[in-house]
C-alpha atoms as a PDB file:
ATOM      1  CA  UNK A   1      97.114 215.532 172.473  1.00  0.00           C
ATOM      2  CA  UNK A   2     100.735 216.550 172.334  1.00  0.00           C
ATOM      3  CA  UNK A   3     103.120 215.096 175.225  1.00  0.00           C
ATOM      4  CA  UNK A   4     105.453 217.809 176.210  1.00  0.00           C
ATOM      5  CA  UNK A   5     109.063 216.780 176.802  1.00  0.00           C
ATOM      6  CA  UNK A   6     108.904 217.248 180.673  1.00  0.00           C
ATOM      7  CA  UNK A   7     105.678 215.422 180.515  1.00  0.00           C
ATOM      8  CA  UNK A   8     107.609 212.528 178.070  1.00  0.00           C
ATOM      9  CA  UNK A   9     110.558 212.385 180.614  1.00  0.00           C
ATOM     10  CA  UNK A  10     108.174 212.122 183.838  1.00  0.00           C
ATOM     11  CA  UNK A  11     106.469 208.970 182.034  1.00  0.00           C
ATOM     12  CA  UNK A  12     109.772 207.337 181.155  1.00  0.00           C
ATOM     13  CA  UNK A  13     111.015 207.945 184.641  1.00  0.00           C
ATOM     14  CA  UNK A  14     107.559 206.581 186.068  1.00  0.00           C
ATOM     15  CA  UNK A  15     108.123 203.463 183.582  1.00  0.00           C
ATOM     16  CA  UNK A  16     112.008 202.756 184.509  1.00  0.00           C
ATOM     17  CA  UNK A  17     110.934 202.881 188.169  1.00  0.00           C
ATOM     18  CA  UNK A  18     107.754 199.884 187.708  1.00  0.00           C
ATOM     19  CA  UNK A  19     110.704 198.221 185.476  1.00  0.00           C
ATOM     20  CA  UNK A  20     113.144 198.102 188.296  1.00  0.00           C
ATOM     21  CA  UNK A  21     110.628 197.406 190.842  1.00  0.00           C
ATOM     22  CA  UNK A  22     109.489 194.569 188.878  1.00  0.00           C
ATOM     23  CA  UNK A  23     106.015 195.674 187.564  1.00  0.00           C
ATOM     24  CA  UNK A  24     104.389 191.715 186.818  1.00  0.00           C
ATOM     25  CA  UNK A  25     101.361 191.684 190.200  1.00  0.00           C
ATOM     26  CA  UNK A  26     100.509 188.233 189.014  1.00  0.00           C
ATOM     27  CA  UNK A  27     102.600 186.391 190.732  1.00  0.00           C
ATOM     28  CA  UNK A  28      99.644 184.052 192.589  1.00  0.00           C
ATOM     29  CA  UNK A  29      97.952 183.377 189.761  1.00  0.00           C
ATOM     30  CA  UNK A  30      98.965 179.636 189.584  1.00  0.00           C
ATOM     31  CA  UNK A  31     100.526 177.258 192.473  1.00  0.00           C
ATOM     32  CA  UNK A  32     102.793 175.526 189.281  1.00  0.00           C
ATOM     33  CA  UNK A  33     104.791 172.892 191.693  1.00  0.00           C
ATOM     34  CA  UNK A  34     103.472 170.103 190.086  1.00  0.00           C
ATOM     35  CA  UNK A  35     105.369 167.233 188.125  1.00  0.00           C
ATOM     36  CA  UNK A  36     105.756 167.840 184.155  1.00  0.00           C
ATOM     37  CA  UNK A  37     104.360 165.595 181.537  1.00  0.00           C
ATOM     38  CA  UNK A  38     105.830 164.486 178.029  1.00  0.00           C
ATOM     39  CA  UNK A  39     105.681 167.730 175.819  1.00  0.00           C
ATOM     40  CA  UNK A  40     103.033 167.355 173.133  1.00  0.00           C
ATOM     41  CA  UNK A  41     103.920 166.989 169.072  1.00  0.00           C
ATOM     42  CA  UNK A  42     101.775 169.671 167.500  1.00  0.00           C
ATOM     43  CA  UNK A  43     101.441 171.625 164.549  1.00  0.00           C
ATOM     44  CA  UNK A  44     102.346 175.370 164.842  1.00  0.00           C
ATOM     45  CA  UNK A  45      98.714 175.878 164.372  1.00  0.00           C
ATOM     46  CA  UNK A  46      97.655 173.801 167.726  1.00  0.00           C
ATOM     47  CA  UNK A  47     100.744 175.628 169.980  1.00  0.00           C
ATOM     48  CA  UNK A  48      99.715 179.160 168.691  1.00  0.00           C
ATOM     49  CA  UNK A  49      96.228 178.007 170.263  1.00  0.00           C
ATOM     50  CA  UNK A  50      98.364 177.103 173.325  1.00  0.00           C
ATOM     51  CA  UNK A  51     100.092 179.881 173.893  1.00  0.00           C
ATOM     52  CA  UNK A  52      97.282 182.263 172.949  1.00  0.00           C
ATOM     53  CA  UNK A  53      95.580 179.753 175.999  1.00  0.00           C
ATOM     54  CA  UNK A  54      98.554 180.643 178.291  1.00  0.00           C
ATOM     55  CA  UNK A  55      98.197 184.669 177.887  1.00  0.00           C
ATOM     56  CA  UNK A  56      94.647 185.176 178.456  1.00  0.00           C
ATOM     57  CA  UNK A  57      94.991 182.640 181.722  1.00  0.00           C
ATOM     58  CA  UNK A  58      97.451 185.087 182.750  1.00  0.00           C
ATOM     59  CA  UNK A  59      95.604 188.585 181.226  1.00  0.00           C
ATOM     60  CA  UNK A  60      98.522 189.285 179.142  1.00  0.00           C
ATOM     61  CA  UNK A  61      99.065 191.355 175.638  1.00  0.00           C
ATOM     62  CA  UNK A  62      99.759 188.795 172.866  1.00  0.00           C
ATOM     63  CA  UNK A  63     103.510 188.541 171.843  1.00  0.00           C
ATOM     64  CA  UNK A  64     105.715 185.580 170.053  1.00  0.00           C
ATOM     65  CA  UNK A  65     107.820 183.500 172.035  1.00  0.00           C
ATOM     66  CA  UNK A  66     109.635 180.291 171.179  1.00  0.00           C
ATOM     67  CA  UNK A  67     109.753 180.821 167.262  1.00  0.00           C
ATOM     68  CA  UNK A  68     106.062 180.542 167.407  1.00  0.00           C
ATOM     69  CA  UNK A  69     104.765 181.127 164.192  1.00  0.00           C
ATOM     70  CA  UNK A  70     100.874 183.748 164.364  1.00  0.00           C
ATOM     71  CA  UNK A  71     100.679 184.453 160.543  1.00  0.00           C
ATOM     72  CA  UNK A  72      99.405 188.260 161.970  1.00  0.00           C
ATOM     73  CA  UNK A  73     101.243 191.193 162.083  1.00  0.00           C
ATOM     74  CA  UNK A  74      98.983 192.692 165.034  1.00  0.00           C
ATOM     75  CA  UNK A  75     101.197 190.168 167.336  1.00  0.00           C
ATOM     76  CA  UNK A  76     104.331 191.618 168.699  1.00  0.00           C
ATOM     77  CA  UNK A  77     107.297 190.225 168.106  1.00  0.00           C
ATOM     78  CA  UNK A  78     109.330 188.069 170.696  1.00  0.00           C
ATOM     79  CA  UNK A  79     110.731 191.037 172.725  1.00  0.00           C
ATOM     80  CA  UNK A  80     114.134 189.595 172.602  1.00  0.00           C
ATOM     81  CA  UNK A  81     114.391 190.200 168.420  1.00  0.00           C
ATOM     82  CA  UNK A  82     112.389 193.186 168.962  1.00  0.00           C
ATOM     83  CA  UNK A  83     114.691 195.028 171.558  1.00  0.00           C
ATOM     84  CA  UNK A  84     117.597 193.902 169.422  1.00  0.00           C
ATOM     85  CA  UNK A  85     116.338 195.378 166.419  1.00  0.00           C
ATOM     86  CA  UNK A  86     115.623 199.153 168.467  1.00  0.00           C
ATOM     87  CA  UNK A  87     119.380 198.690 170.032  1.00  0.00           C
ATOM     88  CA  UNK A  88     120.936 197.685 166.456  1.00  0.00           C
ATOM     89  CA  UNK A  89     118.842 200.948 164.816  1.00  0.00           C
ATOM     90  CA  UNK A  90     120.288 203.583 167.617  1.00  0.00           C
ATOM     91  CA  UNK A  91     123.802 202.267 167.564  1.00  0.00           C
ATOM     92  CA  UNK A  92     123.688 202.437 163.507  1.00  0.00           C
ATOM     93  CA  UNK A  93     122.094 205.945 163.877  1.00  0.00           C
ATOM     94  CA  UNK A  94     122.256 207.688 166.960  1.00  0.00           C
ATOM     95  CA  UNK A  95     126.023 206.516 168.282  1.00  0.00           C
ATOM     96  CA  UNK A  96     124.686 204.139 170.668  1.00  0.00           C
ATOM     97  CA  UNK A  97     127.188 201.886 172.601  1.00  0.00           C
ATOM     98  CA  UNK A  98     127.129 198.608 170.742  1.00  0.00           C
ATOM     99  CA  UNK A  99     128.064 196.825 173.745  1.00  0.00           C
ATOM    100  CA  UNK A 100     124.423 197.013 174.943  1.00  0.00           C
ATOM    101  CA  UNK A 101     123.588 194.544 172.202  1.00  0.00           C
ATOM    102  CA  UNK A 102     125.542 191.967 174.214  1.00  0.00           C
ATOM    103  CA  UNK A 103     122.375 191.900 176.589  1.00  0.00           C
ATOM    104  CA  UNK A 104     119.703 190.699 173.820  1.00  0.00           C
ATOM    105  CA  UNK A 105     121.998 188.504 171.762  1.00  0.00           C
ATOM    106  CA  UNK A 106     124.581 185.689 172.832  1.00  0.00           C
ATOM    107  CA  UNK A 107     126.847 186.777 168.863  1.00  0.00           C
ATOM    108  CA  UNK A 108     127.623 189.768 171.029  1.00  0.00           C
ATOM    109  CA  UNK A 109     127.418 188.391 174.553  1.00  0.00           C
ATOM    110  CA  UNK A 110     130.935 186.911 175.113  1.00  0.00           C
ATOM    111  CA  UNK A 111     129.355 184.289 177.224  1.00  0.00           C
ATOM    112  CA  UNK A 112     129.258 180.799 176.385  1.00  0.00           C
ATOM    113  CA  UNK A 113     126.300 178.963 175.236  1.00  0.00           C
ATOM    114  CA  UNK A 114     125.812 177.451 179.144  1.00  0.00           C
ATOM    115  CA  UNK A 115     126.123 180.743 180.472  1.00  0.00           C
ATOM    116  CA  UNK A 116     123.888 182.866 178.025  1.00  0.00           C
ATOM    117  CA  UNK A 117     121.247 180.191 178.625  1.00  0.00           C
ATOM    118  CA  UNK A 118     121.542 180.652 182.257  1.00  0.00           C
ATOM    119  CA  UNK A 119     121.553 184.631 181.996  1.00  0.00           C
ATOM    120  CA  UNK A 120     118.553 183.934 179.290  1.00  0.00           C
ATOM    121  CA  UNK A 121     116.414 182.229 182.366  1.00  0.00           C
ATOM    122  CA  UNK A 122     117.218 184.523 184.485  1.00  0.00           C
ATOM    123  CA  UNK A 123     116.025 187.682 182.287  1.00  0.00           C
ATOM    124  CA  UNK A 124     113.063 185.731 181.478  1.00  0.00           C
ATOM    125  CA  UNK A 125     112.172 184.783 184.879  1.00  0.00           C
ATOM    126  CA  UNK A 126     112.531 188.455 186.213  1.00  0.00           C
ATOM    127  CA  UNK A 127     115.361 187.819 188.289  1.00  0.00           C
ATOM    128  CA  UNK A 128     117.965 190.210 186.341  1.00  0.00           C
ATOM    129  CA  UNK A 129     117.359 193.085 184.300  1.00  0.00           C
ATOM    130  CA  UNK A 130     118.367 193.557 180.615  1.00  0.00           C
ATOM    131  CA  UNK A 131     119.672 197.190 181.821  1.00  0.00           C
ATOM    132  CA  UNK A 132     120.277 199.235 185.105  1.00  0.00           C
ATOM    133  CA  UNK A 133     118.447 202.794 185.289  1.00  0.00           C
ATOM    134  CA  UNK A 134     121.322 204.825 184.573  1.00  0.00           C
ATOM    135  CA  UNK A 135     121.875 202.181 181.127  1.00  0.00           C
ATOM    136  CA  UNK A 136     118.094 202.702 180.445  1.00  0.00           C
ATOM    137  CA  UNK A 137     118.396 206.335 180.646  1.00  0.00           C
ATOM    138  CA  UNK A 138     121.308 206.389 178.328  1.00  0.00           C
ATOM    139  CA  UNK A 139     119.370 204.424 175.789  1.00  0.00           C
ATOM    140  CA  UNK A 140     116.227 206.168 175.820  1.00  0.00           C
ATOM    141  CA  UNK A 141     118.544 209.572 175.767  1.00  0.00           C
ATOM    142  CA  UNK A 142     118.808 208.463 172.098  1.00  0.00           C
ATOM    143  CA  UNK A 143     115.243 206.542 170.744  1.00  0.00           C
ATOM    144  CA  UNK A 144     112.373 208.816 169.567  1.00  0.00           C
ATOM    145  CA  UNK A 145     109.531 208.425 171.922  1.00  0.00           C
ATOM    146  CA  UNK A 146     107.883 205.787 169.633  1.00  0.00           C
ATOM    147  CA  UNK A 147     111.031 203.355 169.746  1.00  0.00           C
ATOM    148  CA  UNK A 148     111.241 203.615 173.973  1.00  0.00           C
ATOM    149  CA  UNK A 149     107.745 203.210 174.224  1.00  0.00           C
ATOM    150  CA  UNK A 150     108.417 200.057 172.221  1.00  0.00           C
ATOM    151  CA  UNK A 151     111.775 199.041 174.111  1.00  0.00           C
ATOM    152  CA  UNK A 152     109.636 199.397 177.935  1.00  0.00           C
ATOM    153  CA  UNK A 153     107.216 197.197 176.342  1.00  0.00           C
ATOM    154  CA  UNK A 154     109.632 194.707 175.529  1.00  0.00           C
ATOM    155  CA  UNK A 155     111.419 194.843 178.785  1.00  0.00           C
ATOM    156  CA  UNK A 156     108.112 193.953 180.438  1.00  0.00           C
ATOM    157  CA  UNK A 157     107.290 190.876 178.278  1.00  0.00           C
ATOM    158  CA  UNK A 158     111.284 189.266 178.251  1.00  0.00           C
ATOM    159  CA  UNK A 159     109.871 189.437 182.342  1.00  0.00           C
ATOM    160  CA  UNK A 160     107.199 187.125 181.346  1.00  0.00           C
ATOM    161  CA  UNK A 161     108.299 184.436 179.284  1.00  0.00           C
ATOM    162  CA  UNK A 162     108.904 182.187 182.107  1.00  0.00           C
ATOM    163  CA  UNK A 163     105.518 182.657 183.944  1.00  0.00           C
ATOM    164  CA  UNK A 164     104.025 181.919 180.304  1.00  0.00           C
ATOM    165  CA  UNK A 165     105.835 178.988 180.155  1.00  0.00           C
ATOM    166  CA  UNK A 166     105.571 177.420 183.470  1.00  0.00           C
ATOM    167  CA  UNK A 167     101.286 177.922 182.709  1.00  0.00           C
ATOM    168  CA  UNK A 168     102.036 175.766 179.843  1.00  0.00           C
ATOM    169  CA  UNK A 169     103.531 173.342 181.792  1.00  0.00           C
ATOM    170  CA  UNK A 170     100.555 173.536 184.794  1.00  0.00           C
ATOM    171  CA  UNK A 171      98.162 173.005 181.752  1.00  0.00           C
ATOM    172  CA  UNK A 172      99.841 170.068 180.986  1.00  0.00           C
ATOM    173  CA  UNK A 173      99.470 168.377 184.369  1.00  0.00           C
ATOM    174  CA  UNK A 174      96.373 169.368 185.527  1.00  0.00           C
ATOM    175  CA  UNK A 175      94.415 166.577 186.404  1.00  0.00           C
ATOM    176  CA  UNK A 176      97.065 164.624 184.715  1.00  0.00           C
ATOM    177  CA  UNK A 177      96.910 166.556 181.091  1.00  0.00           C
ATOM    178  CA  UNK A 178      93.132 165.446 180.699  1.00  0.00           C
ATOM    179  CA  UNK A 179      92.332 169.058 180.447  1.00  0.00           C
ATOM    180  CA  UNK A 180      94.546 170.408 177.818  1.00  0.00           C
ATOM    181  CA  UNK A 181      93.953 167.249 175.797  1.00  0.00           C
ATOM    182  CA  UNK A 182      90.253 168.531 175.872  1.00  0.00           C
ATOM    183  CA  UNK A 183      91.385 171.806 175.063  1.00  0.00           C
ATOM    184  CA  UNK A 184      93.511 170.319 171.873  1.00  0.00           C
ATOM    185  CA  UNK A 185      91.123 168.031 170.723  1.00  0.00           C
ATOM    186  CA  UNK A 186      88.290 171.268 170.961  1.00  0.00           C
ATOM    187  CA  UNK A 187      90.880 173.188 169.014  1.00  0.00           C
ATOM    188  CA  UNK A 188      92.062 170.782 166.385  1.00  0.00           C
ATOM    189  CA  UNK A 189      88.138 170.802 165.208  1.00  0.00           C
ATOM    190  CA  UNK A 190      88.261 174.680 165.118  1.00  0.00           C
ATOM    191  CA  UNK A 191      91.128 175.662 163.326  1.00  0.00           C
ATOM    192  CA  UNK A 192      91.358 172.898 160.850  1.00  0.00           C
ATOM    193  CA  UNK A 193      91.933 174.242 157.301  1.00  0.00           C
ATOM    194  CA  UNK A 194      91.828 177.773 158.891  1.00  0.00           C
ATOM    195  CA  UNK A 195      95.014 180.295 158.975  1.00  0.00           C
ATOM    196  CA  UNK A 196      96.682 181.347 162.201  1.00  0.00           C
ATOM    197  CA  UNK A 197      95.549 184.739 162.626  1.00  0.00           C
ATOM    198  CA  UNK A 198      94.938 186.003 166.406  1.00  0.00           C
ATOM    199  CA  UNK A 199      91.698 187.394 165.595  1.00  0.00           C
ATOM    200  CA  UNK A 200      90.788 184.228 164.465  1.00  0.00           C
ATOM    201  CA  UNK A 201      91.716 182.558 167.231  1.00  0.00           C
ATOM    202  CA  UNK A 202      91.027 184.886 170.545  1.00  0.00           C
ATOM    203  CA  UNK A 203      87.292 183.714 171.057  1.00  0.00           C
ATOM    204  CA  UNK A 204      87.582 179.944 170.240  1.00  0.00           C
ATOM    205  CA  UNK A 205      90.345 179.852 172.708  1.00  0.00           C
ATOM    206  CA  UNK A 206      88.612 181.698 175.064  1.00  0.00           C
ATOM    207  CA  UNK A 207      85.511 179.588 174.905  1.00  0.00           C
ATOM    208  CA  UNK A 208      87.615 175.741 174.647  1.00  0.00           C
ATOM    209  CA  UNK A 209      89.335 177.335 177.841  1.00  0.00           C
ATOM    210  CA  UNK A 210      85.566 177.568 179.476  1.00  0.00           C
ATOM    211  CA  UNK A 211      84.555 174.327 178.562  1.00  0.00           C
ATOM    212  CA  UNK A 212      87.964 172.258 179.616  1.00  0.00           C
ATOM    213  CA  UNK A 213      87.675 174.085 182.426  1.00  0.00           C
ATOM    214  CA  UNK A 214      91.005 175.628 182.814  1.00  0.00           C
ATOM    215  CA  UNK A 215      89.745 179.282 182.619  1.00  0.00           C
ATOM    216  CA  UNK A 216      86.246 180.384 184.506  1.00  0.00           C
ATOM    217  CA  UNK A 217      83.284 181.100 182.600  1.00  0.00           C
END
């Protein structure tokens, strides 16, 4: 079914507005005030099973975060490099500002490294926005619908980063880590001598997540 352009701009309108209003309704899944235990040293393998863990605790669509490596190009990529990448393509070929790359990379930033970190958590925490309406509606004046389709989706994820995170961190101190060290040592068994893909790893998570009871059956 064909989109028509008023029905494209109504959409992209609909999906600024959610953006601004900040569209995450999770925000009770987890009481997270709880003390943080030593990280764990695992293979890439063992914290893609993490962080796949962390997104279906939370119902979310699978994207990279942290340099995470998922050998599977059904993954997105982390939304910071991907929203770079859809800025850096409409300045190159549609005369976007280039100053709106300053948002999704520190090279272009002008802020130090304290302050880009800061602005970083912030972003990530949904506390600031990447862009205001009027910015968003300048960029998406020049992406094909494709490309801000992509960019809204991207916007939305660099939102949840931080929740993601901070379930990794309530994994790691429930009931003292007990759990997730359940969880790892289920894991470990599973994935041994087995490549990283998602679809590989989607129902064993799902199932060590039932039995280490950190997700319901």
């Amino acid at each position: 079914m064909k989109i028509s352009e008023k029905e494209l701009r109504s959409i992209i309108s609909e999906a600024i507005e959610r953006y601004i209003g900040q569209l995450d309704t999770n925000d009770s899944a987890f009481d997270l005030g709880l003390g943080i235990m030593g990280n764990f040293k695992l293979s890439p393998r063992l914290m893609s099973a993490i962080y796949e863990a962390a997104f279906q605790i939370l119902g979310y669509e699978r994207f990279a975060i942290n340099g995470e490596i998922v050998a599977d190009n059904s993954v997105m990529d982390n939304p910071w490099d991907d929203a770079y990448s859809i800025l850096e393509w409409a300045i190159q070929n549609k005369g976007l500002d280039e100053g709106y790359l300053g948002r999704v990379s520190q090279q272009y930033s002008g802020l130090s490294d304290e302050a880009f970190k800061q602005y970083t958590q912030e972003i990530q925490s949904g506390k600031q926005f990447w862009f205001s309406k009027e910015e968003l509606s300048d960029i998406f004046s020049k992406l094909p619908d494709t490309l801000r389709k992509e960019l809204i989706k991207d916007m939305v994820n660099v939102g949840r980063i931080q929740k993601i995170q901070d379930t990794i961190e309530y994994m790691k101190t429930l009931n003292g880590g007990q759990n997730l060290q359940a969880f790892i040592d289920t894991m470990r068994n599973e994935i041994r001598g087995k490549k990283c893909k998602l679809s590989m790893l989607h129902e064993p998570v799902k199932q060590a997540l039932s039995t280490t009871y950190m997700l319901n059956k």
